[in-house]
N, C-alpha and C. Protein backbone atom coordinates (compact mmCIF):
# COMPACT_ATOMS: atom_id res chain seq x y z
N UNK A 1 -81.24 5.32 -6.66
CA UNK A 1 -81.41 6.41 -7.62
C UNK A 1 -81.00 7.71 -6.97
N UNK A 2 -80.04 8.39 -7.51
CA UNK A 2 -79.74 9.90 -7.11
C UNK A 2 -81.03 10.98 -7.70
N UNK A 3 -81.06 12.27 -7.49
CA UNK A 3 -81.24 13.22 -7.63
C UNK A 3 -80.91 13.21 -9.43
N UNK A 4 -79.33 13.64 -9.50
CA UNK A 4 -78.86 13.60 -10.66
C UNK A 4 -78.93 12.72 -12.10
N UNK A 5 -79.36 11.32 -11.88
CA UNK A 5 -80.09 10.40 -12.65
C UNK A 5 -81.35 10.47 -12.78
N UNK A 6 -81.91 10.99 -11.85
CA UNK A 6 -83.62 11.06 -12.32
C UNK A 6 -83.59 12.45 -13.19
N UNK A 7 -83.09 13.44 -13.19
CA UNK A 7 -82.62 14.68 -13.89
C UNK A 7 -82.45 14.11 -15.43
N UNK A 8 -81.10 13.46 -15.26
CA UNK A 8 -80.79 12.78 -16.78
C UNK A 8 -81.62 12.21 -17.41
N UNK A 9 -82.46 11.49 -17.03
CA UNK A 9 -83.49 10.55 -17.09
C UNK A 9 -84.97 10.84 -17.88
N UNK A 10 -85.37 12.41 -17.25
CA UNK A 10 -86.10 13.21 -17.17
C UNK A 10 -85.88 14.11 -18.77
N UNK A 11 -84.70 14.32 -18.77
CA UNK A 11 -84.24 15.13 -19.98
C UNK A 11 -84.65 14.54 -21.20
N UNK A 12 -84.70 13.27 -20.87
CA UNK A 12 -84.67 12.15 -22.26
C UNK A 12 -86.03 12.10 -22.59
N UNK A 13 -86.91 12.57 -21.70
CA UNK A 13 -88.44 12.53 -22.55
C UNK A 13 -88.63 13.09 -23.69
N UNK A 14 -89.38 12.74 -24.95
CA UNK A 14 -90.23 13.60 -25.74
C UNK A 14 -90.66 14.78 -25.47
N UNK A 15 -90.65 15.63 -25.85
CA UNK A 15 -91.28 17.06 -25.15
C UNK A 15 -92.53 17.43 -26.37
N UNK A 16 -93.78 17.76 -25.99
CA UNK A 16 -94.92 18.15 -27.04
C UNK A 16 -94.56 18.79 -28.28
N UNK A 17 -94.57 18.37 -29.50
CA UNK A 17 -94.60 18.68 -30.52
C UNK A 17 -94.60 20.36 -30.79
N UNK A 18 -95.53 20.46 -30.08
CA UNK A 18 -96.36 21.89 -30.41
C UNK A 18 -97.57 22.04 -29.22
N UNK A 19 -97.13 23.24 -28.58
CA UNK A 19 -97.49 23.63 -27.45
C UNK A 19 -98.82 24.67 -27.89
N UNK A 20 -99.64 24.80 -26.54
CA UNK A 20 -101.01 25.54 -26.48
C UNK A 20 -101.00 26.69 -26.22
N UNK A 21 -100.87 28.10 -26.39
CA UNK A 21 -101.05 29.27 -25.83
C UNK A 21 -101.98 29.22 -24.76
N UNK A 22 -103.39 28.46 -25.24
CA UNK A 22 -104.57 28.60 -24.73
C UNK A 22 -104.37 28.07 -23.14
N UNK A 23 -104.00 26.95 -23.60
CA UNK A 23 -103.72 25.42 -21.94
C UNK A 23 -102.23 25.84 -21.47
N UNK A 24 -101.44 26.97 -22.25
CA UNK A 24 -100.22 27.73 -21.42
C UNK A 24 -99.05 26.38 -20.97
N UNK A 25 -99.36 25.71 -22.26
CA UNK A 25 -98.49 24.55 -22.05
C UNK A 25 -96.90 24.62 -22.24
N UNK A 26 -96.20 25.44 -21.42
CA UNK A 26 -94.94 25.05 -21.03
C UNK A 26 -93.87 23.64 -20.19
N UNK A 27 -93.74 23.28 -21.31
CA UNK A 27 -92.38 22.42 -20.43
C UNK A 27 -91.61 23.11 -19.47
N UNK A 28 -92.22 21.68 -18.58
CA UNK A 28 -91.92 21.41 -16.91
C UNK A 28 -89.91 21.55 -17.49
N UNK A 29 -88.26 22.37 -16.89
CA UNK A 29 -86.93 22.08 -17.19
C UNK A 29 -87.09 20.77 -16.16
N UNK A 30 -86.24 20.01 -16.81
CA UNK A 30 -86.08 18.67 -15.79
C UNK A 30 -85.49 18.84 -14.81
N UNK A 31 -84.33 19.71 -14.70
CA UNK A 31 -83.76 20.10 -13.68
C UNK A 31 -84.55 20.73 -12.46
N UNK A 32 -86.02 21.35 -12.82
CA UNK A 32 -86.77 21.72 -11.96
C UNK A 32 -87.86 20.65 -11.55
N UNK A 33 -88.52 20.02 -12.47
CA UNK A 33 -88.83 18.77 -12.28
C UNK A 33 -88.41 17.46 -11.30
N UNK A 34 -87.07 16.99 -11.71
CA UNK A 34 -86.30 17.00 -10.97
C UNK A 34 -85.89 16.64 -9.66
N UNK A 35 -85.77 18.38 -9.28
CA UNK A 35 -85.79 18.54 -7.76
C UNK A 35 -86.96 18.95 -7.27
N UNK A 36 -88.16 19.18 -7.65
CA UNK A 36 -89.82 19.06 -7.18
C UNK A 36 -90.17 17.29 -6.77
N UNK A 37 -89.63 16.01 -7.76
CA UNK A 37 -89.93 15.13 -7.36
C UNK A 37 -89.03 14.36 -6.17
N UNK A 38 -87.91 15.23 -6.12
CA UNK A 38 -86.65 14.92 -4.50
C UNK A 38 -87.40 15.45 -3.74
N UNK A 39 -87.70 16.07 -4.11
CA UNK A 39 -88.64 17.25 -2.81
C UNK A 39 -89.31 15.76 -1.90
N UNK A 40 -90.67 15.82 -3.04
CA UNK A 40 -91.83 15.17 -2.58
C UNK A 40 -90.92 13.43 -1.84
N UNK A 41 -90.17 12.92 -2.53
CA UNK A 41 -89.90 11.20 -2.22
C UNK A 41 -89.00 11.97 -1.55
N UNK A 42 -88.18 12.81 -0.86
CA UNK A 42 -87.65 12.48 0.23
C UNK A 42 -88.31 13.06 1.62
N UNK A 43 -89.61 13.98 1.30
CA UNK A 43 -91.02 14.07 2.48
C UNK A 43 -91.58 13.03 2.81
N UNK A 44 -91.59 11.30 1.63
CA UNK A 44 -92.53 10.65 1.76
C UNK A 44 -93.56 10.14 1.24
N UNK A 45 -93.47 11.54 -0.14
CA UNK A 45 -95.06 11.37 -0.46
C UNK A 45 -94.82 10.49 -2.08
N UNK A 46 -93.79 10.29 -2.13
CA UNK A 46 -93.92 9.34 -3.60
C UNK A 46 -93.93 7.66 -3.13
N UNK A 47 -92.93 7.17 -2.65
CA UNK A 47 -92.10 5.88 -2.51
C UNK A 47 -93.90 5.08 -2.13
N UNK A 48 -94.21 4.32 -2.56
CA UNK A 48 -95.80 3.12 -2.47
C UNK A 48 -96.36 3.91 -2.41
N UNK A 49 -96.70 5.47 -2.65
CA UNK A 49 -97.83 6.38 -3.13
C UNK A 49 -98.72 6.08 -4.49
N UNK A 50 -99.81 6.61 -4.64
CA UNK A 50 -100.96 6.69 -5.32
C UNK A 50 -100.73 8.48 -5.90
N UNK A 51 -100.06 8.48 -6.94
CA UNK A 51 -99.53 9.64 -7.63
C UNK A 51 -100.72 10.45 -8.36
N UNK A 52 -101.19 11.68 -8.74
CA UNK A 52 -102.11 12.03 -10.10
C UNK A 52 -100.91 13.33 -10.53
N UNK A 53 -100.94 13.12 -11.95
CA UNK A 53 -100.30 14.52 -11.99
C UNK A 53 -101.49 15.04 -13.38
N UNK A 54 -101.72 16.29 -12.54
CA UNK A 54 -102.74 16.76 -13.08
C UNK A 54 -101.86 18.11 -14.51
N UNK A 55 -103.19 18.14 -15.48
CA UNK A 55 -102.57 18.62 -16.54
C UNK A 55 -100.87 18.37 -16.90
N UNK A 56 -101.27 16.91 -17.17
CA UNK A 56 -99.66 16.47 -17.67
C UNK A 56 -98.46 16.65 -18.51
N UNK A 57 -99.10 17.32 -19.29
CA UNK A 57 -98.12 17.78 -20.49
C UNK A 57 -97.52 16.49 -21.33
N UNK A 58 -96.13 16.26 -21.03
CA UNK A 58 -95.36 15.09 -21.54
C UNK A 58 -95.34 13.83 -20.62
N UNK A 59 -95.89 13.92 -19.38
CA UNK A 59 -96.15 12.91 -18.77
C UNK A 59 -94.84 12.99 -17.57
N UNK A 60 -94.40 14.50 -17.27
CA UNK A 60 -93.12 14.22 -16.65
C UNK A 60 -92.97 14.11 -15.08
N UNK A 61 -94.14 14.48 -14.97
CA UNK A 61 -94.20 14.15 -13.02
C UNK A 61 -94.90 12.79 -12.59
N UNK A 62 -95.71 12.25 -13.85
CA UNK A 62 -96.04 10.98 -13.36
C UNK A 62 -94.98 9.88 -13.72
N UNK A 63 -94.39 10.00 -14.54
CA UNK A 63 -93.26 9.45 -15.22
C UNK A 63 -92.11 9.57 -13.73
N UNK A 64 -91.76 10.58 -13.82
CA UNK A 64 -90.42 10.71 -12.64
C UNK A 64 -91.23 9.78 -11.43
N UNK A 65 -92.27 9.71 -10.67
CA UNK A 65 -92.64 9.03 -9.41
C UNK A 65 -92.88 8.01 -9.76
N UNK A 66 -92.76 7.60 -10.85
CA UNK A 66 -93.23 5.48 -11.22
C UNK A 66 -91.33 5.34 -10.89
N UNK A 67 -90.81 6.25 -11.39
CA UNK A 67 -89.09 6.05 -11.57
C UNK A 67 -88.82 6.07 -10.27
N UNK A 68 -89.19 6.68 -9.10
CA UNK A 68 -89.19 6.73 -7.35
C UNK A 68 -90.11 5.96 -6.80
N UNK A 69 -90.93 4.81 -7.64
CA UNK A 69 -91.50 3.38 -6.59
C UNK A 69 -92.53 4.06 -6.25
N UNK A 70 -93.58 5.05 -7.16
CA UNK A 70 -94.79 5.38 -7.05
C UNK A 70 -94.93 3.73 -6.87
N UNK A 71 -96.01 3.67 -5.83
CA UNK A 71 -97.35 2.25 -6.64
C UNK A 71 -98.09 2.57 -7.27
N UNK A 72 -98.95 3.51 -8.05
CA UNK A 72 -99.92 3.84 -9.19
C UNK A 72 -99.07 5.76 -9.46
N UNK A 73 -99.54 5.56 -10.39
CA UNK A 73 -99.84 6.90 -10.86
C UNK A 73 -100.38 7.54 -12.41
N UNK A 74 -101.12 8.13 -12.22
CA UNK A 74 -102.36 8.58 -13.31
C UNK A 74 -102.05 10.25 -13.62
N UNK A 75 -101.80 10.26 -14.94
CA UNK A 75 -101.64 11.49 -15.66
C UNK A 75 -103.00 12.21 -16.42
N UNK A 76 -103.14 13.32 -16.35
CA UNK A 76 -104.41 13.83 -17.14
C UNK A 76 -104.35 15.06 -17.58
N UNK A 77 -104.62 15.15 -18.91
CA UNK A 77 -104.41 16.35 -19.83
C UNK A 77 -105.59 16.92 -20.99
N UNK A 78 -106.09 17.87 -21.14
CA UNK A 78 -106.82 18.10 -21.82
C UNK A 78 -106.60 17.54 -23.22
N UNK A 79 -105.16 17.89 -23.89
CA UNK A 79 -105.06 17.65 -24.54
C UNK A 79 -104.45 15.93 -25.17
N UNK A 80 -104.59 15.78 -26.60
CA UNK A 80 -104.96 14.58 -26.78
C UNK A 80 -103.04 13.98 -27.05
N UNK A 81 -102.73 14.77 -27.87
CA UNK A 81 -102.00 14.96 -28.02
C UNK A 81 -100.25 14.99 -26.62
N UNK A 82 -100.72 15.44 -26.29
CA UNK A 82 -99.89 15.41 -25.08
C UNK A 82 -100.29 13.60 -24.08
N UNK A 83 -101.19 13.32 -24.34
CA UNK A 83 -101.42 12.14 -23.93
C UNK A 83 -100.93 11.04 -24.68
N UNK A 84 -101.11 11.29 -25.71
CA UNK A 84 -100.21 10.51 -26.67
C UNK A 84 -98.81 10.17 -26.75
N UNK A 85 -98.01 11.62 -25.97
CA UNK A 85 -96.54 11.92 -26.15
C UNK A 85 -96.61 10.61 -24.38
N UNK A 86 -97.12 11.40 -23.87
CA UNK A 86 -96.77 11.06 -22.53
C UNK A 86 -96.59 9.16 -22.30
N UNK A 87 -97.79 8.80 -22.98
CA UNK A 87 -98.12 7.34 -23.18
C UNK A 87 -97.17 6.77 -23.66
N UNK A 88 -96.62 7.51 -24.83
CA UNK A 88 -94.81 6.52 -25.44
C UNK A 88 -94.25 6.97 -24.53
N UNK A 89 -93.28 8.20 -23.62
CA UNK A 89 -92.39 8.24 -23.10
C UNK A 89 -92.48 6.75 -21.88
N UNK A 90 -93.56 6.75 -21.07
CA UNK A 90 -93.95 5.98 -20.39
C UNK A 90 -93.30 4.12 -21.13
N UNK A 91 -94.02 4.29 -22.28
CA UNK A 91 -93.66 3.03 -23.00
C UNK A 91 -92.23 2.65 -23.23
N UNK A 92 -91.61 3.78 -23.51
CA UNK A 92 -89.94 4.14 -24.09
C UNK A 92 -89.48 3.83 -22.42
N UNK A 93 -89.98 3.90 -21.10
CA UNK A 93 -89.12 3.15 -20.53
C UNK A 93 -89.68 2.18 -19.70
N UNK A 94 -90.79 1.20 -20.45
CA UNK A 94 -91.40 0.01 -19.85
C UNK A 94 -91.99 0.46 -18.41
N UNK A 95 -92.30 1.60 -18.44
CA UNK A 95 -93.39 1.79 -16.81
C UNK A 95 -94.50 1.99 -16.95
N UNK A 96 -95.59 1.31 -16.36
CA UNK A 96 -96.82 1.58 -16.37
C UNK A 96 -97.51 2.75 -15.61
N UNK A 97 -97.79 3.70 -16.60
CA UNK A 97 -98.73 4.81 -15.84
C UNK A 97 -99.70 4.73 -16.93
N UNK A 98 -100.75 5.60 -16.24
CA UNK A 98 -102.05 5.79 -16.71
C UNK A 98 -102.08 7.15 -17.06
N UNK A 99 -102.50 7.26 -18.12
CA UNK A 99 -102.56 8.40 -18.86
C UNK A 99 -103.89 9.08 -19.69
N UNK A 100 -104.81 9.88 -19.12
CA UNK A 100 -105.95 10.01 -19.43
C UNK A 100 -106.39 12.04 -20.21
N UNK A 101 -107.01 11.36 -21.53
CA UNK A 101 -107.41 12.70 -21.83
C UNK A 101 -108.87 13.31 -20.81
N UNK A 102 -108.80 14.40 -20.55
CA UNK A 102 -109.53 15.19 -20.08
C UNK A 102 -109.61 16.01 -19.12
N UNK A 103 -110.47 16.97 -18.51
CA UNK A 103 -110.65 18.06 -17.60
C UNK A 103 -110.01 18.09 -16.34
N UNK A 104 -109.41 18.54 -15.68
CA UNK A 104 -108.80 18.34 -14.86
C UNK A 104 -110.04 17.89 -13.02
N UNK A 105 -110.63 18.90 -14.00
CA UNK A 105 -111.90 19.36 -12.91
C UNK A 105 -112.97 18.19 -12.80
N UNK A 106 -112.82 16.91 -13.76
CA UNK A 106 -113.38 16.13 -13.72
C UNK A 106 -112.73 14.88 -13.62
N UNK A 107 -111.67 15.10 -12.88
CA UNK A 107 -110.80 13.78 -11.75
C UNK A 107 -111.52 13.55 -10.37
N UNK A 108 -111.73 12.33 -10.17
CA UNK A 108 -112.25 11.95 -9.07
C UNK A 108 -111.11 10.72 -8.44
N UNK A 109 -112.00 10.11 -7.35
CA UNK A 109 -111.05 9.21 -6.63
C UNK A 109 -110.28 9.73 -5.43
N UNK A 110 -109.40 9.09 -4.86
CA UNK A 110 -108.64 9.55 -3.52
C UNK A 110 -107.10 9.39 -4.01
N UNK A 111 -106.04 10.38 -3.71
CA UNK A 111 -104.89 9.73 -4.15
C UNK A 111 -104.03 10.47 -2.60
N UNK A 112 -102.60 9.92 -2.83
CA UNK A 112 -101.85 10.12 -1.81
C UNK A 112 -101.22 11.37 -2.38
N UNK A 113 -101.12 12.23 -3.25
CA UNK A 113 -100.19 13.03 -3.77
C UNK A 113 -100.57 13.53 -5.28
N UNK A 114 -100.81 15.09 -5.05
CA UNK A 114 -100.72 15.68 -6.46
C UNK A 114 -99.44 16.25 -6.81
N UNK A 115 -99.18 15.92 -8.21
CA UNK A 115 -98.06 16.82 -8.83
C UNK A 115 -98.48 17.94 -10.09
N UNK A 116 -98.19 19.07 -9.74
CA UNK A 116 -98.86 19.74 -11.19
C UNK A 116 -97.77 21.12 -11.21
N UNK A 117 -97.77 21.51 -12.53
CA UNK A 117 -97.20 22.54 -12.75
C UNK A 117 -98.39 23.46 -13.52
N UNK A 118 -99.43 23.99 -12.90
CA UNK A 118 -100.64 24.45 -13.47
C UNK A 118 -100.57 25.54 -14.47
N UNK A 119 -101.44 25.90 -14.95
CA UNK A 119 -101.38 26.97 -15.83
C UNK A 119 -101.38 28.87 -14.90
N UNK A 120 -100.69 29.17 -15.59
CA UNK A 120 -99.90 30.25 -14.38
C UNK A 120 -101.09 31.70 -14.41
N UNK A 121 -101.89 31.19 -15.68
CA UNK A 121 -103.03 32.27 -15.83
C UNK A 121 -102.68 33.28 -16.75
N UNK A 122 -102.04 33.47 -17.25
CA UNK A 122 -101.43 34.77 -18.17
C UNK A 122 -101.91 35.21 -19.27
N UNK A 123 -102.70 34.14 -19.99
CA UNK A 123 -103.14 33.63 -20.77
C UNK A 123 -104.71 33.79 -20.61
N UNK A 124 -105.24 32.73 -19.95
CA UNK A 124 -106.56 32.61 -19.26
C UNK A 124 -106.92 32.84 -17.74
N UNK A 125 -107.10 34.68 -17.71
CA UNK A 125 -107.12 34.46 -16.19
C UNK A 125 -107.74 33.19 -15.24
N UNK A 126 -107.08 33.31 -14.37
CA UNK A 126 -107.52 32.37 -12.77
C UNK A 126 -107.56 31.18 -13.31
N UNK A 127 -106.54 30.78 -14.54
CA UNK A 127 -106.63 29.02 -15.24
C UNK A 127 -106.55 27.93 -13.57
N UNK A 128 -105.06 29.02 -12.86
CA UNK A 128 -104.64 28.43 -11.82
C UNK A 128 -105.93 27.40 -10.86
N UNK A 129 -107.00 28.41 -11.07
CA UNK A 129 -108.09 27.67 -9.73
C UNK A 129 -108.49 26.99 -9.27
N UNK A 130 -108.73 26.41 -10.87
CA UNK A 130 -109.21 24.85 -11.06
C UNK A 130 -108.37 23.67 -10.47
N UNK A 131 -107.19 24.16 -11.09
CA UNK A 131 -105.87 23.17 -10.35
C UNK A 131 -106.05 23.07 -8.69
N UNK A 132 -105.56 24.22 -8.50
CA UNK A 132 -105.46 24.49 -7.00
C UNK A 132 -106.71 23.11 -6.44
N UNK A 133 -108.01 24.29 -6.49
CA UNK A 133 -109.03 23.52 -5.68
C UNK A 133 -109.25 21.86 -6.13
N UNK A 134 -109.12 21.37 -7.19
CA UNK A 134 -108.82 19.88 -7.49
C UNK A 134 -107.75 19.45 -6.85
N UNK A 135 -106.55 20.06 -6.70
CA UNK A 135 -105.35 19.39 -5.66
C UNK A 135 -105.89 19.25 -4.61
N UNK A 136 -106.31 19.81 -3.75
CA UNK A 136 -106.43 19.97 -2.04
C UNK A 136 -108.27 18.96 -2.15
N UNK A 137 -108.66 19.04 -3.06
CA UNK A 137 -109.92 18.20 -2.84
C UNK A 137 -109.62 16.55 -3.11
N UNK A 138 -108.17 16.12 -3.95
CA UNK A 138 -107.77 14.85 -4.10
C UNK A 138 -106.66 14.37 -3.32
N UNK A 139 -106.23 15.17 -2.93
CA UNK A 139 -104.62 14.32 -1.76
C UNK A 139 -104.47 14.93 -0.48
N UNK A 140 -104.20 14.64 0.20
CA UNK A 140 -103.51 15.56 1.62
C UNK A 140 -102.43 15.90 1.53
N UNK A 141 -101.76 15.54 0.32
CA UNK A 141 -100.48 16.01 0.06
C UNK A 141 -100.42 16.72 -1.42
N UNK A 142 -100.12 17.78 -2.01
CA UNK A 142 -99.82 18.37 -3.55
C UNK A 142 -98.31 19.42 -3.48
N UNK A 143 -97.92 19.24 -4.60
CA UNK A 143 -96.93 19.50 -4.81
C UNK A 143 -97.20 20.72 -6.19
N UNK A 144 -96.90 21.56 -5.94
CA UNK A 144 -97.11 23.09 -7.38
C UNK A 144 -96.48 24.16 -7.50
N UNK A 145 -96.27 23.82 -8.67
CA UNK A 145 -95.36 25.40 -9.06
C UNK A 145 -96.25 26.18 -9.46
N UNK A 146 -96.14 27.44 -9.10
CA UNK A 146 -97.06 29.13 -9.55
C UNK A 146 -95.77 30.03 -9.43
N UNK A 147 -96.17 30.95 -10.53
CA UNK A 147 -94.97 32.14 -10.90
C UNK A 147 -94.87 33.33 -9.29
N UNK A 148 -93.81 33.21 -9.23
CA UNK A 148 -93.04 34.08 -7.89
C UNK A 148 -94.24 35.07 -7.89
N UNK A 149 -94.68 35.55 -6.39
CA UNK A 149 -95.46 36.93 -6.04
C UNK A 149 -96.92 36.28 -6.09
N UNK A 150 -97.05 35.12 -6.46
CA UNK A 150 -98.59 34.88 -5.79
C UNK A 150 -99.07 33.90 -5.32
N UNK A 151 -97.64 33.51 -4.17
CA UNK A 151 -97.76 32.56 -3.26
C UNK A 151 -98.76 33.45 -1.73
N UNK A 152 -98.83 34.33 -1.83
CA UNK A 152 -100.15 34.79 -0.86
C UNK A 152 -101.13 34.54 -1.30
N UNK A 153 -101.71 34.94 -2.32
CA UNK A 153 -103.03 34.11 -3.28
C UNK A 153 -103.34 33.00 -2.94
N UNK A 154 -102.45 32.19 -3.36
CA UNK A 154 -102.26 30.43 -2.94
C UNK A 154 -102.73 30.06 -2.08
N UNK A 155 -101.92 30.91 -0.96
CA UNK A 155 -101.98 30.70 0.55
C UNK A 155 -103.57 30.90 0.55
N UNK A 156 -103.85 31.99 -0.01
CA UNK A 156 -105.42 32.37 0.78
C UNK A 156 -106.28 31.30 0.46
N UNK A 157 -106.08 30.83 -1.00
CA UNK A 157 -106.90 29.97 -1.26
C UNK A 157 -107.17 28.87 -0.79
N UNK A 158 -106.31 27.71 -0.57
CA UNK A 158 -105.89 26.70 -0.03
C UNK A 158 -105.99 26.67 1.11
N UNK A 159 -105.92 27.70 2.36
CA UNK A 159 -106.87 28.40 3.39
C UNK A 159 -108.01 27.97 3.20
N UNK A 160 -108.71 28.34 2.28
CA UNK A 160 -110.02 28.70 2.24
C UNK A 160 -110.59 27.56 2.07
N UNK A 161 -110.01 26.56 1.47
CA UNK A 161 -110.70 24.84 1.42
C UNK A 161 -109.64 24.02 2.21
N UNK A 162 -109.58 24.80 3.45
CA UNK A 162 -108.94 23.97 4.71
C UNK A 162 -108.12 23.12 4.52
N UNK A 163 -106.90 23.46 4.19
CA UNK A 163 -105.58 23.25 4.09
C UNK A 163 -104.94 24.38 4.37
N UNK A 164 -103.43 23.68 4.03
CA UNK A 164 -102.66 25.06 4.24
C UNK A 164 -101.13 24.81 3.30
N UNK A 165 -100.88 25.81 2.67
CA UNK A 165 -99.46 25.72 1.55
C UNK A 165 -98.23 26.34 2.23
N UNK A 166 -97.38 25.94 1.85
CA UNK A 166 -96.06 25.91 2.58
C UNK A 166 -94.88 26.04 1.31
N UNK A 167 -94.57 27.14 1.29
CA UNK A 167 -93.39 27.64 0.43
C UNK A 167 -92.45 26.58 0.81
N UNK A 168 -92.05 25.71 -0.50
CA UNK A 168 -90.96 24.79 -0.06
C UNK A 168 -89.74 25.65 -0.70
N UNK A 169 -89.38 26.06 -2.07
CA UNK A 169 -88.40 26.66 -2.58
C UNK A 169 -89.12 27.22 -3.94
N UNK A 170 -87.58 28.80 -4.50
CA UNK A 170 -88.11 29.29 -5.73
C UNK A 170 -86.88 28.27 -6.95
N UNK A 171 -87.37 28.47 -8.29
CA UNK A 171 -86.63 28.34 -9.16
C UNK A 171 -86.55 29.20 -10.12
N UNK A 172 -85.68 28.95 -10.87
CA UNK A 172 -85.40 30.01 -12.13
C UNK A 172 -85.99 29.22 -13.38
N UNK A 173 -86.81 29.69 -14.23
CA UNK A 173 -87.85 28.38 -14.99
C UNK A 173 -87.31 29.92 -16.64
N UNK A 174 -86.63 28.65 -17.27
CA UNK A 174 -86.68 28.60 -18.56
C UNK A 174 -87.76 28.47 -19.65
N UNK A 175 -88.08 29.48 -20.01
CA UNK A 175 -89.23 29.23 -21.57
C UNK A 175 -88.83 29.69 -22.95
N UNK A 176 -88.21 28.58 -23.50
CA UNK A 176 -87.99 29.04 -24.94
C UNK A 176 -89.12 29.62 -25.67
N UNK A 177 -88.85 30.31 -26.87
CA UNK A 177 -89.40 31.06 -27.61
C UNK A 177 -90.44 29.49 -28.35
N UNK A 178 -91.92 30.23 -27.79
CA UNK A 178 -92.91 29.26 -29.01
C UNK A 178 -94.02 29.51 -29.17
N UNK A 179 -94.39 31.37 -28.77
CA UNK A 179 -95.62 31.77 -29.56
C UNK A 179 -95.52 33.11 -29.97
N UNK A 180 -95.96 33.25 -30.92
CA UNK A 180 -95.79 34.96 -31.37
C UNK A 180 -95.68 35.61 -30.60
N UNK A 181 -95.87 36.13 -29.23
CA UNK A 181 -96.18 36.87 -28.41
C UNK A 181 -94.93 36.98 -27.52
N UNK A 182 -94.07 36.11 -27.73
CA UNK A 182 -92.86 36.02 -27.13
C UNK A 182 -91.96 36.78 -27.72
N UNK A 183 -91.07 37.41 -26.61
CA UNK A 183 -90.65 38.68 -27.50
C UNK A 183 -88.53 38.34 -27.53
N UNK A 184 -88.58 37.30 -26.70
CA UNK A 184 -87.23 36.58 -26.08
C UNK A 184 -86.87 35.37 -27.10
N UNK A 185 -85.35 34.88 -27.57
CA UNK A 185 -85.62 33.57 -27.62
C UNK A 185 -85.46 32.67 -26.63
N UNK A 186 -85.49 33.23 -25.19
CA UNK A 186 -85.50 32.44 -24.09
C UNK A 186 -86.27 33.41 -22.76
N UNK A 187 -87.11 33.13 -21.75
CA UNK A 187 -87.45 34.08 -20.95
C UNK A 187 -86.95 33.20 -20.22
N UNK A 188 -86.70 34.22 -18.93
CA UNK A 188 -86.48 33.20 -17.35
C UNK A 188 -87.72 33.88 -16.74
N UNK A 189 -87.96 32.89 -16.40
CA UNK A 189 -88.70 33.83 -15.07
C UNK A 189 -89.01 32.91 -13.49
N UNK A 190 -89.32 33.62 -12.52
CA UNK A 190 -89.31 32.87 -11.04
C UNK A 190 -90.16 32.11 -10.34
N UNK A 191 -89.85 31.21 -10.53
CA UNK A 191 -91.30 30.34 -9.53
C UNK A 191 -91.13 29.94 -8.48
N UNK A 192 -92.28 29.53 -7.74
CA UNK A 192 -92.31 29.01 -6.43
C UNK A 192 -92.90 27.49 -6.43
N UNK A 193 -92.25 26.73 -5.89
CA UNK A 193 -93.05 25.62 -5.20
C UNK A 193 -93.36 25.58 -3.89
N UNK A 194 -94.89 25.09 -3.84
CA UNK A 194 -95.13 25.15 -3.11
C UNK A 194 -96.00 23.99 -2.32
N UNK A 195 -95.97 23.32 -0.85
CA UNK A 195 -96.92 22.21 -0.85
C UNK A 195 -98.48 22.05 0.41
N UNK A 196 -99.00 21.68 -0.63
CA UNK A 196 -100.50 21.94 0.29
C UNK A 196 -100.46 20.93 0.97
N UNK A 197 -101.00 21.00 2.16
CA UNK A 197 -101.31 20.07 3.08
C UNK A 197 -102.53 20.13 3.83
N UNK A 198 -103.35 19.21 3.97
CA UNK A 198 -104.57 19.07 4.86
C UNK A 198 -104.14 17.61 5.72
């Protein structure tokens, strides 16, 4: 599998019907997706890994690491709906993931690797927190995008529950127009990935 086929691959998902202001549910571009899951399987952390991708959306980071020889991986989303989408895409290409409605904050278990594209807060301040401190309390390895300029934040935090985050690369992240409040029919704006490690 290239880079460029898991991209293609990626594109072909379902994308949520109808997105949350509240849960700041933006689609993950596959192209960024993507190259977040090259990232992680060529560090190590996908290929016979134990995957969670927390607040899943369409199911696209647990989806892409079953496609890179995850051995498990478990999706979880508040919403019901998005679990639903995620569960056919999964089905639409015969891979088994697990796909669960609820809190993020109420995932337990041990895994080898988080994937999340969290909520960036804009919306609901400090949505980010929950994510964060659930990543670094379930893997020794996580993988996250947060909007450019508050990868020191990150840092401090992830510090602070003894780990440590490591600017891997920025991207240019596409958001089409899909709530009143949007004033673009397209915004760009800059993110960072970044990966925690304990």
């Amino acid at each position: 599998m290239k880079k460029q086929q898991l991209e293609i691959g990626l594109q072909k998902l379902t994308p949520l019907p109808k997105q949350s202001a509240r849960l700041e549910q933006y689609a993950t571009p596959a192209h960024v997706a993507a190259d977040m899951l090259w990232e992680a399987y060529t560090a190590g952390d996908i290929e016979g890994k134990s995957i969670v991708d927390l607040g899943c959306g369409n199911g696209i980071f647990a989806i892409g690491a079953k496609i890179l020889g995850a051995k498990s991986a478990l999706g979880v989303d508040l919403d019901p709906e998005a679990v639903k989408i995620a569960n056919e895409n999964a089905d639409a290409l015969q891979l088994i993931v697990d796909f669960q409605e609820g809190d993020v904050t109420e995932v337990g278990g041990r895994y080898d690797t988080v994937l999340q594209n969290p909520p960036f807060g804009s919306q609901t301040k400090n949505a980010d927190r929950a994510f964060i401190k659930k990543a670094v309390e379930l893997a020794p390895r996580a993988y996250s995008l947060h909007n450019d300029g508050t990868e020191d934040f990150v840092q401090q935090m992830v510090s602070a529950l003894g780990a440590r985050a490591v600017l891997v690369k920025k991207y240019k992240f596409e958001i089409p127009y899909a709530f009143e409040f949007h004033r673009k029919p397209i915004e760009t704006i800059s993110v960072v990935l970044l990966r925690f490690e304990r």
